[in-house]
C-alpha atoms as a PDB file:
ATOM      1  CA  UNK A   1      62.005  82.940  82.295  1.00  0.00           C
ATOM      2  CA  UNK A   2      65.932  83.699  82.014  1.00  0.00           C
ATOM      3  CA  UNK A   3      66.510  80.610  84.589  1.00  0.00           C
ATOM      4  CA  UNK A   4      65.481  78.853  81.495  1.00  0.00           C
ATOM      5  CA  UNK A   5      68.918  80.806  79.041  1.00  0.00           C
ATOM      6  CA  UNK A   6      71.225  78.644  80.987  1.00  0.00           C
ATOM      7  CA  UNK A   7      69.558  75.024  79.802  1.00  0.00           C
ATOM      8  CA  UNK A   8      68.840  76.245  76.332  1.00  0.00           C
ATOM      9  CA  UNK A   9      72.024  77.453  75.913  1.00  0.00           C
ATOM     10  CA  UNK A  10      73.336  73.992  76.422  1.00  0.00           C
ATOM     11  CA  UNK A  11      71.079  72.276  74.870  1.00  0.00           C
ATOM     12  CA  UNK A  12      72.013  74.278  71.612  1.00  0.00           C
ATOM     13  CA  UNK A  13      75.647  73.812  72.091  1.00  0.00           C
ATOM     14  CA  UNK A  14      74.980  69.488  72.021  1.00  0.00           C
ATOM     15  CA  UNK A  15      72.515  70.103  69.375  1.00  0.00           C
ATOM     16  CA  UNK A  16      74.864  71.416  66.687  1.00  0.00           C
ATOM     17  CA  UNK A  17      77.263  68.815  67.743  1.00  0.00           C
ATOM     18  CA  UNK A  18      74.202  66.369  67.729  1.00  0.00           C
ATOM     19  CA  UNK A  19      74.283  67.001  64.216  1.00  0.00           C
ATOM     20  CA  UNK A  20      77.452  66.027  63.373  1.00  0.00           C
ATOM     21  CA  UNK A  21      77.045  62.479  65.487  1.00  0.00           C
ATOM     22  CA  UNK A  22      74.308  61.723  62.835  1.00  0.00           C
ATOM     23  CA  UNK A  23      77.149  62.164  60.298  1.00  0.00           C
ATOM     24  CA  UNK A  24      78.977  59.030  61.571  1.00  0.00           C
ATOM     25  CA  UNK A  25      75.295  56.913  60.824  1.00  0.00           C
ATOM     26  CA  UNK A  26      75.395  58.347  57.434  1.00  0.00           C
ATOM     27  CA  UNK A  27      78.730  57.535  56.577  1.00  0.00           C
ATOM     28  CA  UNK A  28      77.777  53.818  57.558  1.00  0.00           C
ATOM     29  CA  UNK A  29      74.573  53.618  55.539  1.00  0.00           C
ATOM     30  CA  UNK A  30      75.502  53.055  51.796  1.00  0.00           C
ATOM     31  CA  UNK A  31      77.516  50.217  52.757  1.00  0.00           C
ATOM     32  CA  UNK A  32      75.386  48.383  55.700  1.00  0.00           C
ATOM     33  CA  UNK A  33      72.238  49.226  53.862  1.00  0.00           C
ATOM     34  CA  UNK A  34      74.372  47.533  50.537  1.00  0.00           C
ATOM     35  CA  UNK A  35      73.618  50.398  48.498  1.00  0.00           C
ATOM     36  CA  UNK A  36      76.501  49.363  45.736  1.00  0.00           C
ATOM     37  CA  UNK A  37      73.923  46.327  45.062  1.00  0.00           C
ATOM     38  CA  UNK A  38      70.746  47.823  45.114  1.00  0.00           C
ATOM     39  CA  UNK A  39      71.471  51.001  43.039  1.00  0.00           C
ATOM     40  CA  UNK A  40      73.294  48.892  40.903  1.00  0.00           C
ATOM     41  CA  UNK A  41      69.815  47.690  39.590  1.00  0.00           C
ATOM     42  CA  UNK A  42      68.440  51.369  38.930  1.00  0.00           C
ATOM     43  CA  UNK A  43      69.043  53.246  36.232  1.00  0.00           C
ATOM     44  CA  UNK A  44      72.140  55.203  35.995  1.00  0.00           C
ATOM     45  CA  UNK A  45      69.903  58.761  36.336  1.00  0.00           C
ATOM     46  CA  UNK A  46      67.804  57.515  38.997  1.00  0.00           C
ATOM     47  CA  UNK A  47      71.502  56.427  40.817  1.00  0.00           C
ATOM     48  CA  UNK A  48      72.369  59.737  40.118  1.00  0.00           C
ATOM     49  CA  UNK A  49      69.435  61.177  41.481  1.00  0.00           C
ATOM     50  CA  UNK A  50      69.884  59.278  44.604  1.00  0.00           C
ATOM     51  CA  UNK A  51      73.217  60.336  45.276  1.00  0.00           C
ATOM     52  CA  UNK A  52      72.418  63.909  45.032  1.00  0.00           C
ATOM     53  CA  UNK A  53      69.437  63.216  47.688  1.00  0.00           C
ATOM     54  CA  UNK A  54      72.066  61.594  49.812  1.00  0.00           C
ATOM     55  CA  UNK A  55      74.587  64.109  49.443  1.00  0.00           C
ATOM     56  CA  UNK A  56      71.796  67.311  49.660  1.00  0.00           C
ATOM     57  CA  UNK A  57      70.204  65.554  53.094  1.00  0.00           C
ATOM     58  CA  UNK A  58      74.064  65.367  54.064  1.00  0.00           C
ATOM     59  CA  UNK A  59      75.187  68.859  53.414  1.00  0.00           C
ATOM     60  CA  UNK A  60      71.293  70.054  55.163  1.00  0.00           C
ATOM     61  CA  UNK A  61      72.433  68.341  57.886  1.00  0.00           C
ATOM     62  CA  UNK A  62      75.664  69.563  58.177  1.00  0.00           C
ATOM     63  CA  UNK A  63      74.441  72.892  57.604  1.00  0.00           C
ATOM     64  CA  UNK A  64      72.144  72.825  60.378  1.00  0.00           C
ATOM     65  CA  UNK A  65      75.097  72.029  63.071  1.00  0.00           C
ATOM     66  CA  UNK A  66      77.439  74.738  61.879  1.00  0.00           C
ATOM     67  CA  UNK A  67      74.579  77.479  61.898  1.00  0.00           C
ATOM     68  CA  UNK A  68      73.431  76.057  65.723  1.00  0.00           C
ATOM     69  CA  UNK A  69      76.955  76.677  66.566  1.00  0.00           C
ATOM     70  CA  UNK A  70      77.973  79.831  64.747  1.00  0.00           C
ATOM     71  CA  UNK A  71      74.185  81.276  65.646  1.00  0.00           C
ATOM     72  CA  UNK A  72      74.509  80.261  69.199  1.00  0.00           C
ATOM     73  CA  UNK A  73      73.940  83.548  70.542  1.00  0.00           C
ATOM     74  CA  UNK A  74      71.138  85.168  68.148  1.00  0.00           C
ATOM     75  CA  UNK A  75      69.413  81.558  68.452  1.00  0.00           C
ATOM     76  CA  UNK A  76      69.039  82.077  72.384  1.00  0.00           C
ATOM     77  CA  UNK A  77      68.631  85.707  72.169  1.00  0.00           C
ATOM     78  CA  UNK A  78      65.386  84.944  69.386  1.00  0.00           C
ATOM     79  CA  UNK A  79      66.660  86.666  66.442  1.00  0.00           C
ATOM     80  CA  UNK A  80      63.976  86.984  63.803  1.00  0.00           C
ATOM     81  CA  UNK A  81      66.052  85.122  61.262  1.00  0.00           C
ATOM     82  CA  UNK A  82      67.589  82.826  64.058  1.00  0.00           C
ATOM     83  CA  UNK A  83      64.075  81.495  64.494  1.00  0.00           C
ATOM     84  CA  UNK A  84      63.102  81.109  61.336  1.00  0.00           C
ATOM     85  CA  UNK A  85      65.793  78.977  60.844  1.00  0.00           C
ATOM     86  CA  UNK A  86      65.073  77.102  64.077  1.00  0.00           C
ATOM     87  CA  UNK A  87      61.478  76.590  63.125  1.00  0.00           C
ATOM     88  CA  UNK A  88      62.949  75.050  60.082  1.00  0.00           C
ATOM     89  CA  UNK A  89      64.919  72.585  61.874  1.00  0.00           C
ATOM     90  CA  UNK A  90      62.387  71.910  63.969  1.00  0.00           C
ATOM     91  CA  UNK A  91      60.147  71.150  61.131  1.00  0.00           C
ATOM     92  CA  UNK A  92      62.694  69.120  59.540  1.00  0.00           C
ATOM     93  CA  UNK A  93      63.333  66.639  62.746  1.00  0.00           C
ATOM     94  CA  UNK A  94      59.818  66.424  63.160  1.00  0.00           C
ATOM     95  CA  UNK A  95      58.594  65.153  59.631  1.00  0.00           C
ATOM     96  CA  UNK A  96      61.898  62.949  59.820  1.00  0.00           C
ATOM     97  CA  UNK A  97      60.384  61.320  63.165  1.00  0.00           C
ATOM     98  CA  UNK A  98      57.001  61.218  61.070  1.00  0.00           C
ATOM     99  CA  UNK A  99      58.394  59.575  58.157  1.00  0.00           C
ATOM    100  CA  UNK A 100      59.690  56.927  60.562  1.00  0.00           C
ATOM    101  CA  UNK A 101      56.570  56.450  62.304  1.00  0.00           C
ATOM    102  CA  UNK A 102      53.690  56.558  59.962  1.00  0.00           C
ATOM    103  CA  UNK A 103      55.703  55.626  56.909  1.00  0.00           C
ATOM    104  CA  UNK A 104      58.775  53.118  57.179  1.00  0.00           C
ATOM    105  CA  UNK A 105      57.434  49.867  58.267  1.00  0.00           C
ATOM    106  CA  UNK A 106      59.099  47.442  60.931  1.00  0.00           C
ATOM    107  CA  UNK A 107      59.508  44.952  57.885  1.00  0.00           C
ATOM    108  CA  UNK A 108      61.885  47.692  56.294  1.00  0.00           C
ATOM    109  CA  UNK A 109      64.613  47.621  58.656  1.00  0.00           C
ATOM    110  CA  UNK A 110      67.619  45.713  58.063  1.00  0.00           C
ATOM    111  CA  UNK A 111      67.731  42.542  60.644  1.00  0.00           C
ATOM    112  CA  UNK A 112      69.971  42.470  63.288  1.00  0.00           C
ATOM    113  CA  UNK A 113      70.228  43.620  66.561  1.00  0.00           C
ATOM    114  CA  UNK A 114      72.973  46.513  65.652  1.00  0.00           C
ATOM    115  CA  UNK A 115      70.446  48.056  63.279  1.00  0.00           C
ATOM    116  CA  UNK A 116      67.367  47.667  65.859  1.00  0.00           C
ATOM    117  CA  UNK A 117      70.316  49.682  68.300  1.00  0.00           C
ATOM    118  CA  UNK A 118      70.982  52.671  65.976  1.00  0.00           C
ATOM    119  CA  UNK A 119      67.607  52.901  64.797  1.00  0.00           C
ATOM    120  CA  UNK A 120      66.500  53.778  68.300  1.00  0.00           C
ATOM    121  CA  UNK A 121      69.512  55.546  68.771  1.00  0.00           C
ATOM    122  CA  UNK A 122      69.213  57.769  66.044  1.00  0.00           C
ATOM    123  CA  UNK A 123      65.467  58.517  66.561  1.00  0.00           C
ATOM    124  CA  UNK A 124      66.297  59.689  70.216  1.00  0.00           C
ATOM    125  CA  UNK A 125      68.544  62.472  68.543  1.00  0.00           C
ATOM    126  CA  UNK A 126      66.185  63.068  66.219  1.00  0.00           C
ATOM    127  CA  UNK A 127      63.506  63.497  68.845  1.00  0.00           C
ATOM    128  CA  UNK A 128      66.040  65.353  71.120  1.00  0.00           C
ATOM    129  CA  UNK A 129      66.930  67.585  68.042  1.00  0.00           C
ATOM    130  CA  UNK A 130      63.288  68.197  67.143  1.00  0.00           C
ATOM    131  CA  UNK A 131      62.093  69.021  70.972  1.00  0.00           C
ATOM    132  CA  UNK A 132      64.858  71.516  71.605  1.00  0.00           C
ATOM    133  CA  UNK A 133      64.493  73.561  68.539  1.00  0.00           C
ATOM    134  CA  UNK A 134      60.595  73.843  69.236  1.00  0.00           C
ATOM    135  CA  UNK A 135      61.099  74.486  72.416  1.00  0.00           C
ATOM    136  CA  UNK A 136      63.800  76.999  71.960  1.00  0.00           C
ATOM    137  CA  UNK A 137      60.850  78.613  69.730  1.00  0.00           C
ATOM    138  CA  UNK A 138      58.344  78.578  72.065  1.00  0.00           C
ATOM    139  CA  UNK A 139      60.808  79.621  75.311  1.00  0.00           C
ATOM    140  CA  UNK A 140      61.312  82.898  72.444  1.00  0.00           C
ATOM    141  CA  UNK A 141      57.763  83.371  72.084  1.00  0.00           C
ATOM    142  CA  UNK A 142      56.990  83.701  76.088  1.00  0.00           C
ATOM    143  CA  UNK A 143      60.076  86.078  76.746  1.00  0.00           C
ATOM    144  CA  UNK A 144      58.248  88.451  74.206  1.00  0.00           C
ATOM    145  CA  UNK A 145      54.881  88.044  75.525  1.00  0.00           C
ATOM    146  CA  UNK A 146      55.917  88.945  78.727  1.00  0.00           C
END
């Protein structure tokens, strides 16, 4: 089972700096998505209010790479709190992989063959984020069972 420390050690070191790649899509979306037009047309609280989602989903995210890197250690050794907060991320990537499955429809993309690129891009870190955090969980859960 401790063969296994070495890969989930490294796998938590490129996710928190997983995280901050996403930051350089996010940067990119209000103007490639041309967010200046479209929440011109809403009102100026529901601008607002998308803003602060933008900004709250930005700082979650951010938040999630600096506590994979500063929690390195109590992530891998399966700290109670360390994998609460894992399951949490784990959760997080998942419904986010959801969202894009069962919910956003191919018609919703932006055209274009850069946007078809970072779309799959994107949800391979997502799915890469998602699979080590649950399996950092589960990897915790055998070590105490046996």
């Amino acid at each position: 089972m401790n063969t296994l420390q070495p890969w989930f050690s490294l796998a938590l070191w490129l996710a928190g700096i997983g995280h901050f790649c996403i930051l350089g899509a996010s940067f990119q979306v209000p103007s490639r998505l041309g967010w200046k037009e479209d929440l011109a047309k809403l009102t100026s609280f529901n601008r607002k209010l998308m803003w602060v989602y933008a900004g709250t989903t930005l700082l979650t995210i951010i938040a999630f790479g600096v506590i994979t890197l500063l929690l390195h250690d109590e992530l891998l050794r399966g700290d109670r709190a360390a994998m609460f907060l894992a399951g949490f991320i784990a959760i997080f990537w998942t419904l986010r992989i959801l969202v894009d499955l069962l919910y956003f429809k191919h018609a919703d993309w932006p055209v274009g063959r850069q946007f078809i690129v970072g779309h799959f891009l994107l949800t391979a870190l997502f799915a890469a984020l998602a699979l080590t955090y649950w399996g950092l969980l589960i990897w915790n859960m055998m070590k105490g069972i046996s």
